[in-house]
Each structure stands twice: as C-alpha cells, then as structure tokens.
Protein backbone atom coordinates (compact mmCIF):
# COMPACT_ATOMS: atom_id res chain seq x y z
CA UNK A 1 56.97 55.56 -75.33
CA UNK A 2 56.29 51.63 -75.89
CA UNK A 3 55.04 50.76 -79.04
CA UNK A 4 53.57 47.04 -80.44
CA UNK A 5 54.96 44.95 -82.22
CA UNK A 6 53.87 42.72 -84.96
CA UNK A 7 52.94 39.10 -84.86
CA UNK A 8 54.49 37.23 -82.04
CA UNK A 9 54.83 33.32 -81.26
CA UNK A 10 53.01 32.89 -78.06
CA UNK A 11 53.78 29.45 -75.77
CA UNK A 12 50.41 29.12 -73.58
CA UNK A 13 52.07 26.50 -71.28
CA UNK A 14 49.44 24.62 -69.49
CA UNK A 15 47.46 25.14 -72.91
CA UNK A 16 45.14 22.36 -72.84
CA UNK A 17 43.05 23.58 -69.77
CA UNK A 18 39.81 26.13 -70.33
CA UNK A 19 42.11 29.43 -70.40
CA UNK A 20 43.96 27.59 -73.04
CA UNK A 21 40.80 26.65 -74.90
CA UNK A 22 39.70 30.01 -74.29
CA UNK A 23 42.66 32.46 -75.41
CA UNK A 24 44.53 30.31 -78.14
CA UNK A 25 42.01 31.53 -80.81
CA UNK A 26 41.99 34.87 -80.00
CA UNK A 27 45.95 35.10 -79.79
CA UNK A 28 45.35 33.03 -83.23
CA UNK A 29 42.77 35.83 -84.79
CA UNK A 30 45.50 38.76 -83.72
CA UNK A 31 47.66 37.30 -86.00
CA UNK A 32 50.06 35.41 -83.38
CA UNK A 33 51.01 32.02 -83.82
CA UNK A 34 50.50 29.86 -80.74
CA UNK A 35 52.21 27.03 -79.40
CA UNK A 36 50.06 24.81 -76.59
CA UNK A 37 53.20 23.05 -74.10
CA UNK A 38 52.31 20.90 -70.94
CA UNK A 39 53.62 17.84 -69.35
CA UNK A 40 51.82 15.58 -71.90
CA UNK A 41 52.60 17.42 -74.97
CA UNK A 42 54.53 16.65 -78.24
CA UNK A 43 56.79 19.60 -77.43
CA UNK A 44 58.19 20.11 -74.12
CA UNK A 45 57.74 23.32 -71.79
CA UNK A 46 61.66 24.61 -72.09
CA UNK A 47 61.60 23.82 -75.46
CA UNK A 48 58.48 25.94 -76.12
CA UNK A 49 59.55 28.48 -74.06
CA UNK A 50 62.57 29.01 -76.06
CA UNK A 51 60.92 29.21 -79.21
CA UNK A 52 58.53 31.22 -78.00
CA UNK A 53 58.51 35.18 -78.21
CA UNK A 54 56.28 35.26 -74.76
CA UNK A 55 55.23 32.49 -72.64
CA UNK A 56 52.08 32.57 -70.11
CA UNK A 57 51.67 30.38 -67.36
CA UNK A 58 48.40 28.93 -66.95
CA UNK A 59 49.03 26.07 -64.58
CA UNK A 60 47.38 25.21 -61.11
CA UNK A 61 48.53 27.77 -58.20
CA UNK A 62 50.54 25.16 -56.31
CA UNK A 63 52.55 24.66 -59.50
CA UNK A 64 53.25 27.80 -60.44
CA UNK A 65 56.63 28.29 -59.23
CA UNK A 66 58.11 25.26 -59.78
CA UNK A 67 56.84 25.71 -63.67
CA UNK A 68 58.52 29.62 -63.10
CA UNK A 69 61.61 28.23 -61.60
CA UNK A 70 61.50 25.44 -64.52
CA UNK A 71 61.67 28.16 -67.69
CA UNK A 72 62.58 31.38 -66.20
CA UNK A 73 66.29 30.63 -67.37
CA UNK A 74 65.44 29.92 -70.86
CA UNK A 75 63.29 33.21 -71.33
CA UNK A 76 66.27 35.57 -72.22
CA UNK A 77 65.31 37.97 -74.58
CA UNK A 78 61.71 37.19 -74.09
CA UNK A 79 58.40 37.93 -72.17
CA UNK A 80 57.09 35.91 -69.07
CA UNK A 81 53.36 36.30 -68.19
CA UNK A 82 50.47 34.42 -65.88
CA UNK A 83 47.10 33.70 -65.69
CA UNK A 84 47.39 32.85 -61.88
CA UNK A 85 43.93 33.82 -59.67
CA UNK A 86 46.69 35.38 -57.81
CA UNK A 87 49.08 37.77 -58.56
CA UNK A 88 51.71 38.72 -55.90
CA UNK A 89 53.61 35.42 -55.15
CA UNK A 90 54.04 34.76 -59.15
CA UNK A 91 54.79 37.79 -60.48
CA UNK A 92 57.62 38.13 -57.59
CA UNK A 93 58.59 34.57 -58.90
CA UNK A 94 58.60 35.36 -62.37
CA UNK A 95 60.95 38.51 -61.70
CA UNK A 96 63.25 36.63 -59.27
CA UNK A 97 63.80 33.23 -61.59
CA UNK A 98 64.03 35.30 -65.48
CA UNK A 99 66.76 36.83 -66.83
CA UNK A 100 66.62 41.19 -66.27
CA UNK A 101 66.06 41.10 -70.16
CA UNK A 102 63.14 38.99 -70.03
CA UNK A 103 59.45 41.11 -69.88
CA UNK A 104 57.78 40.18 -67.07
CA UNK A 105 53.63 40.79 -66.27
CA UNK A 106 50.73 39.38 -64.63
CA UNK A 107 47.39 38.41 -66.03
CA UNK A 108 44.09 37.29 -64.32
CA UNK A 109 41.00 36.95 -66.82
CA UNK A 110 37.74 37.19 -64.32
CA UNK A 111 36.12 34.29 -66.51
CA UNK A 112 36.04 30.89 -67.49
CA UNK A 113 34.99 28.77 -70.54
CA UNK A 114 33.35 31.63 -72.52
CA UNK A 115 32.81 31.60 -76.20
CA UNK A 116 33.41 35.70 -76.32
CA UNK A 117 36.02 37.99 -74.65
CA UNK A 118 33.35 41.30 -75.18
CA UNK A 119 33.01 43.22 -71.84
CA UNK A 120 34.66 40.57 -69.91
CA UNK A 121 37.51 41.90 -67.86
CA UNK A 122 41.26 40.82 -67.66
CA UNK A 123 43.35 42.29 -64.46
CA UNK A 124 46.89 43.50 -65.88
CA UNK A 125 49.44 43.73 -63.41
CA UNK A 126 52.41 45.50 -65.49
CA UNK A 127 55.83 45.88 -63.68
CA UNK A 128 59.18 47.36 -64.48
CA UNK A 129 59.76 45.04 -66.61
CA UNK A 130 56.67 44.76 -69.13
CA UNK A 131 57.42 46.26 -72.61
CA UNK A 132 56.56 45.93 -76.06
CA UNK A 133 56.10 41.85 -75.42
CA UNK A 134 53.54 41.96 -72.64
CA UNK A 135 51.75 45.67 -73.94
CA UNK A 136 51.12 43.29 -77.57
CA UNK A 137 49.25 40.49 -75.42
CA UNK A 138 47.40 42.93 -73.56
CA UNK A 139 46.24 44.73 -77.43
CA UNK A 140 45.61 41.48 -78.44
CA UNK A 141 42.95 41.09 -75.50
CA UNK A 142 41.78 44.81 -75.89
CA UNK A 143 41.31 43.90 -79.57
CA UNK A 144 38.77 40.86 -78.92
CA UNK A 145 36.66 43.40 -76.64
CA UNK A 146 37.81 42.86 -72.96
CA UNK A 147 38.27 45.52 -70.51
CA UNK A 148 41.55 45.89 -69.27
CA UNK A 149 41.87 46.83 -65.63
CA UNK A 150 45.22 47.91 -64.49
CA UNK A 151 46.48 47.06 -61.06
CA UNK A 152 49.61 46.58 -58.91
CA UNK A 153 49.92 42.66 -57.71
CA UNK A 154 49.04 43.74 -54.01
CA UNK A 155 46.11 45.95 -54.58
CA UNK A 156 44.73 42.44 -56.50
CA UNK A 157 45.54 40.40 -54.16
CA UNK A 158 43.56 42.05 -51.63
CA UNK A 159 40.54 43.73 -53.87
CA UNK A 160 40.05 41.12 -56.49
CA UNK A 161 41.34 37.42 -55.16
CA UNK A 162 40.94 38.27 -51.62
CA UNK A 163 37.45 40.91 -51.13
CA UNK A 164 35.67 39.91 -54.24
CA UNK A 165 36.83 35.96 -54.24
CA UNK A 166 37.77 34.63 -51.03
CA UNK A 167 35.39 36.42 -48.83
CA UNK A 168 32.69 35.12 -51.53
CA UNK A 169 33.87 31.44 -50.90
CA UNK A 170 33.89 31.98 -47.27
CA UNK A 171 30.65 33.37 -47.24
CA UNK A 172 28.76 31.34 -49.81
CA UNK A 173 30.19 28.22 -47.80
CA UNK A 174 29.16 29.63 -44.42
CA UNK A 175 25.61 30.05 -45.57
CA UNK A 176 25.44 26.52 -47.11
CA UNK A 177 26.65 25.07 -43.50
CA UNK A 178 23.87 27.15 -42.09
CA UNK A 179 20.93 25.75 -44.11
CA UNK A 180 22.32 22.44 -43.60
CA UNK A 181 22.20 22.66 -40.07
CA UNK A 182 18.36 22.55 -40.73
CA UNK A 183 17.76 19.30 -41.73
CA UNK A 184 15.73 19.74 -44.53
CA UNK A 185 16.27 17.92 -47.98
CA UNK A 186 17.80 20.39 -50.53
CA UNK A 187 14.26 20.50 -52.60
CA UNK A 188 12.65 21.12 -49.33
CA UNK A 189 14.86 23.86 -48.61
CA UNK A 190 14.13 25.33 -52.16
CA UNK A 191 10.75 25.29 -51.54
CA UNK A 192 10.85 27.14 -48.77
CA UNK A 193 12.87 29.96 -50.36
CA UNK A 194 11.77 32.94 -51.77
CA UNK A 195 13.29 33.70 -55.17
CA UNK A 196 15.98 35.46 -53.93
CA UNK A 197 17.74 33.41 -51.80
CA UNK A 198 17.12 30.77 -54.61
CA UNK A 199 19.30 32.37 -56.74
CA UNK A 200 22.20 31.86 -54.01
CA UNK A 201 21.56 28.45 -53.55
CA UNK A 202 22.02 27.64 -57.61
CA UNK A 203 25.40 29.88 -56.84
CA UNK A 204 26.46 27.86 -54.18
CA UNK A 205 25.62 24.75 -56.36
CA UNK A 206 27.92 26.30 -59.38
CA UNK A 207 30.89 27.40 -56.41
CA UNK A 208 30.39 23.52 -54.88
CA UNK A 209 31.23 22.29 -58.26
CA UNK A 210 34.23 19.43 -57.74
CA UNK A 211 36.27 21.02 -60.57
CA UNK A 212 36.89 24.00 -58.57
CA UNK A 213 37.75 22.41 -55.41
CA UNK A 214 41.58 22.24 -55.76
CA UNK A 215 41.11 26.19 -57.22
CA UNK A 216 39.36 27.69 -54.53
CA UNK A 217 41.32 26.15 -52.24
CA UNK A 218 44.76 27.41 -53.64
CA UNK A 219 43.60 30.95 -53.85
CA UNK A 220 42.34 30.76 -49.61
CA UNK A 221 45.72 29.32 -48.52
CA UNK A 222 48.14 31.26 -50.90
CA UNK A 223 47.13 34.70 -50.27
CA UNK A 224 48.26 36.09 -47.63
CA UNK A 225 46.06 38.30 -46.60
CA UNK A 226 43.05 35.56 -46.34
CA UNK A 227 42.90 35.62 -42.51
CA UNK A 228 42.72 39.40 -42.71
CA UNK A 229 39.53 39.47 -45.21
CA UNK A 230 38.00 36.78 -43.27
CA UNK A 231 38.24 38.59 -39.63
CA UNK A 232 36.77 41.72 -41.42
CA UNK A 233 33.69 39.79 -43.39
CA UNK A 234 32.83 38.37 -39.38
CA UNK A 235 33.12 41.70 -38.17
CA UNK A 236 31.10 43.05 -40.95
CA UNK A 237 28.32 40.73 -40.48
CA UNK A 238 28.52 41.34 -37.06
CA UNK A 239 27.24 45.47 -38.06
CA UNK A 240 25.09 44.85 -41.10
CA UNK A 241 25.69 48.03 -42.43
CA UNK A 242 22.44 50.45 -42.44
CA UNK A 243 20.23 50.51 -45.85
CA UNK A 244 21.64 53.57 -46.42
CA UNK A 245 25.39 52.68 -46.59
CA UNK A 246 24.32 50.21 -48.83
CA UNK A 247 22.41 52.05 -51.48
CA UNK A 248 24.86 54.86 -51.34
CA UNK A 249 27.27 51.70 -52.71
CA UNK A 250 25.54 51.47 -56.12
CA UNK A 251 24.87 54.96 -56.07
CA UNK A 252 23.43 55.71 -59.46
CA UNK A 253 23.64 52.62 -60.70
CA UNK A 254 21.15 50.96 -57.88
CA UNK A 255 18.03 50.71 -60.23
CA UNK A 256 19.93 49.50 -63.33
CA UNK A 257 21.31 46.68 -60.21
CA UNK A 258 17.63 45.99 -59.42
CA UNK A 259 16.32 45.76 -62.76
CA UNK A 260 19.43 42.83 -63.54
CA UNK A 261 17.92 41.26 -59.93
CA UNK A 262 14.13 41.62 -60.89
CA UNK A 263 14.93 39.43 -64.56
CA UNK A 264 16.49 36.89 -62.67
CA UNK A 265 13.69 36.62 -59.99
CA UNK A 266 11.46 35.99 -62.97
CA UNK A 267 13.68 33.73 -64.39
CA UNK A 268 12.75 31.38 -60.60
C-alpha cells in the first residue's frame, strides 16, 4: 500500500503560463515548495528538474517531447508528470525517455485561469510507475477541492480530448461556417436568434478566441483517433437521435440540466 509523503519540491516547468499561475499556490498552500523553470527563467529546466522532487510539464503539445526527451535523463530518483490536453503520446514519452526509477503520471486539469480548484475536475492517468511522488500531487489537488477522475491514457484520449473536446471544436466551428454562409452581420444574426442558440454563439466567440488557436489545433492533429470521432459526429448528425435517446442521457438529472439552461436563458 502507497502512502504520502511529506513536503516535496515541485519544478512546474513551463510555470509562467495560466496552469502555472493556477497550481503554484495551491502546491504552495500543501506545504510544497515550488520552483517555476522555462526557457526565459533564472534557473534552467535540467537544473530544476534535478533539484526538484517531481517535475510537471506544462508546455505547448508540439513541445512536449522534446521538453520530455530534454529532462527525462536527469529525473532519476524522481517523479515525471504532465498537464498535456492529451495524454497517450506523453505519458508513453515520459516512460520511454526517464530512468525505470523515476515515477511517471499524467495530468489534465479540465480548466483554465480559475481563482478556485472546488468541484473542478483533474483527469489522473496513473501508470506502473506512479508512487508515493505522483499519489502526493494528486492529495495535494484532492486537498484544494478538485475531483479526481481516474483514467487510462487511451480511454482519455478518446472520451475526454477526443468526444468531449475535439468533436466540440469540430462542431462549434461547423456551425459558425454555417451561419456565415448567411450573410448577415454578426448583430444581425444575434437578433435573429432565440436565446438558445445565443448562448452558442457567445461559446463560439470564447472557442474563436486567438489564444487558443495554436491549442485547439494541437489537440485535433495529435490525437489519433480525431478522424475516427469526426466520421462518427457526421454520422451522428446524419440520425439525430430520437427525443427519447436523448432524455434517457441525463436520466435523472434532466430537470436539474434544464433548470442550469433556463438561468442562462434569462441571463440573454
């Protein structure tokens, strides 16, 4: 049986971006100490990483395994986690390029800048090498109040990043090309929408944002099972479903659903 252990020094490499911004005080309020490394900062990543009791990797998807490949040797002894959208591709990387001593596990936070972790959720992708390094972080997240949903790195990949992301992007982006097509100026088109489909536009407007360009774009073309999700979400939409298939989704929890809907309807 694994068991926690005390304060660790945690190397958030990559630091300075939102998850950075996000998780360094809560590390900070478990009682770690934590040490922010990047290519612009006063220490450099191997450095940190050998200093460090457990490194995560919260860098851009296309350069997560060159940072893997960069301090993977220099994590003997240590733990090696991620905050990648996906999961498969790094956590293979981080178990092929680290030493068999080092802990190795896979993060992905379903958030961004938020000021509280309570009842957001983190996936953990544990493998046969987490231990008492990577089981600490995870407390440490537990501790702050997020839900901790345990998963292998494929079942993510497709569920998560691929059904619940991707298919979004792909969808939210085919509408948008659709309306378009219409001609109309965007505060005509808002006009003529009922509150509803209001409430996707603003979330098209938030997905469109130029920040998450380069993100949404890494998580289509690095998981490989994006063709896949998109040939099923055209051959979904080419069925509908029936009502009934539908409701029997939410099950119990359709009128809570309805009621969350109905405030944001009065909201428009």
């Amino acid at each position: 049986m694994q068991t926690l252990i005390g304060k660790m020094k945690i190397n958030i490499l990559g630091g300075s971006g939102v998850m950075g911004q996000v998780h360094k005080p809560i590390f900070e309020a478990a009682g770690h100490e934590v040490i922010i490394s990047g290519r612009n900062s006063a220490i450099g990543i191997v450095k940190a990483a050998r200093l460090s009791d457990l490194t995560i990797i919260s860098v851009p998807i296309s350069a997560t395994e060159e940072t893997i490949r960069g301090i993977g040797p220099y994590c003997e002894g240590k733990a090696l986690m991620d905050f990648a959208s996906i999961k498969a591709g790094p956590v293979n990387m981080m178990l092929r390029y680290t030493p068999e001593n080092c802990e190795v596990g896979g993060l992905h936070p379903l958030y961004g800048a938020v000021s509280s972790l309570e009842g957001r959720t983190v996936v953990y992708c544990p493998t046969e090498r987490s231990g008492e390094k990577c089981k600490t972080l995870v407390q440490s997240l537990k501790s702050a109040g997020a839900k901790i949903k345990t998963m292998t790195p494929e079942d993510h990949d497709y569920v998560v990043n691929g059904k619940f992301q991707n298919a979004r992007v792909a969808l939210f982006g085919s509408f948008a090309q659709l309306i378009a097509e219409t001609g109309l100026s965007i505060n005509e088109i808002y006009e003529l929408s009922p509150p509803p489909t209001k409430i996707l536009l603003d979330l098209i407007a938030r997905q469109y944002d130029p920040s998450n360009d380069t993100l949404y774009a890494s998580m289509l073309a690095e998981n490989l099972r994006t063709k896949e999700i998109k040939e099923l979400l055209t051959e979904r939409m080419s069925s509908l479903g029936s009502p009934e298939e539908i409701r029997n989704l939410f099950g119990e929890e359709l009128k809570v659903a309805q009621e969350r809907a109905k405030k944001l309807i009065e909201i428009r």
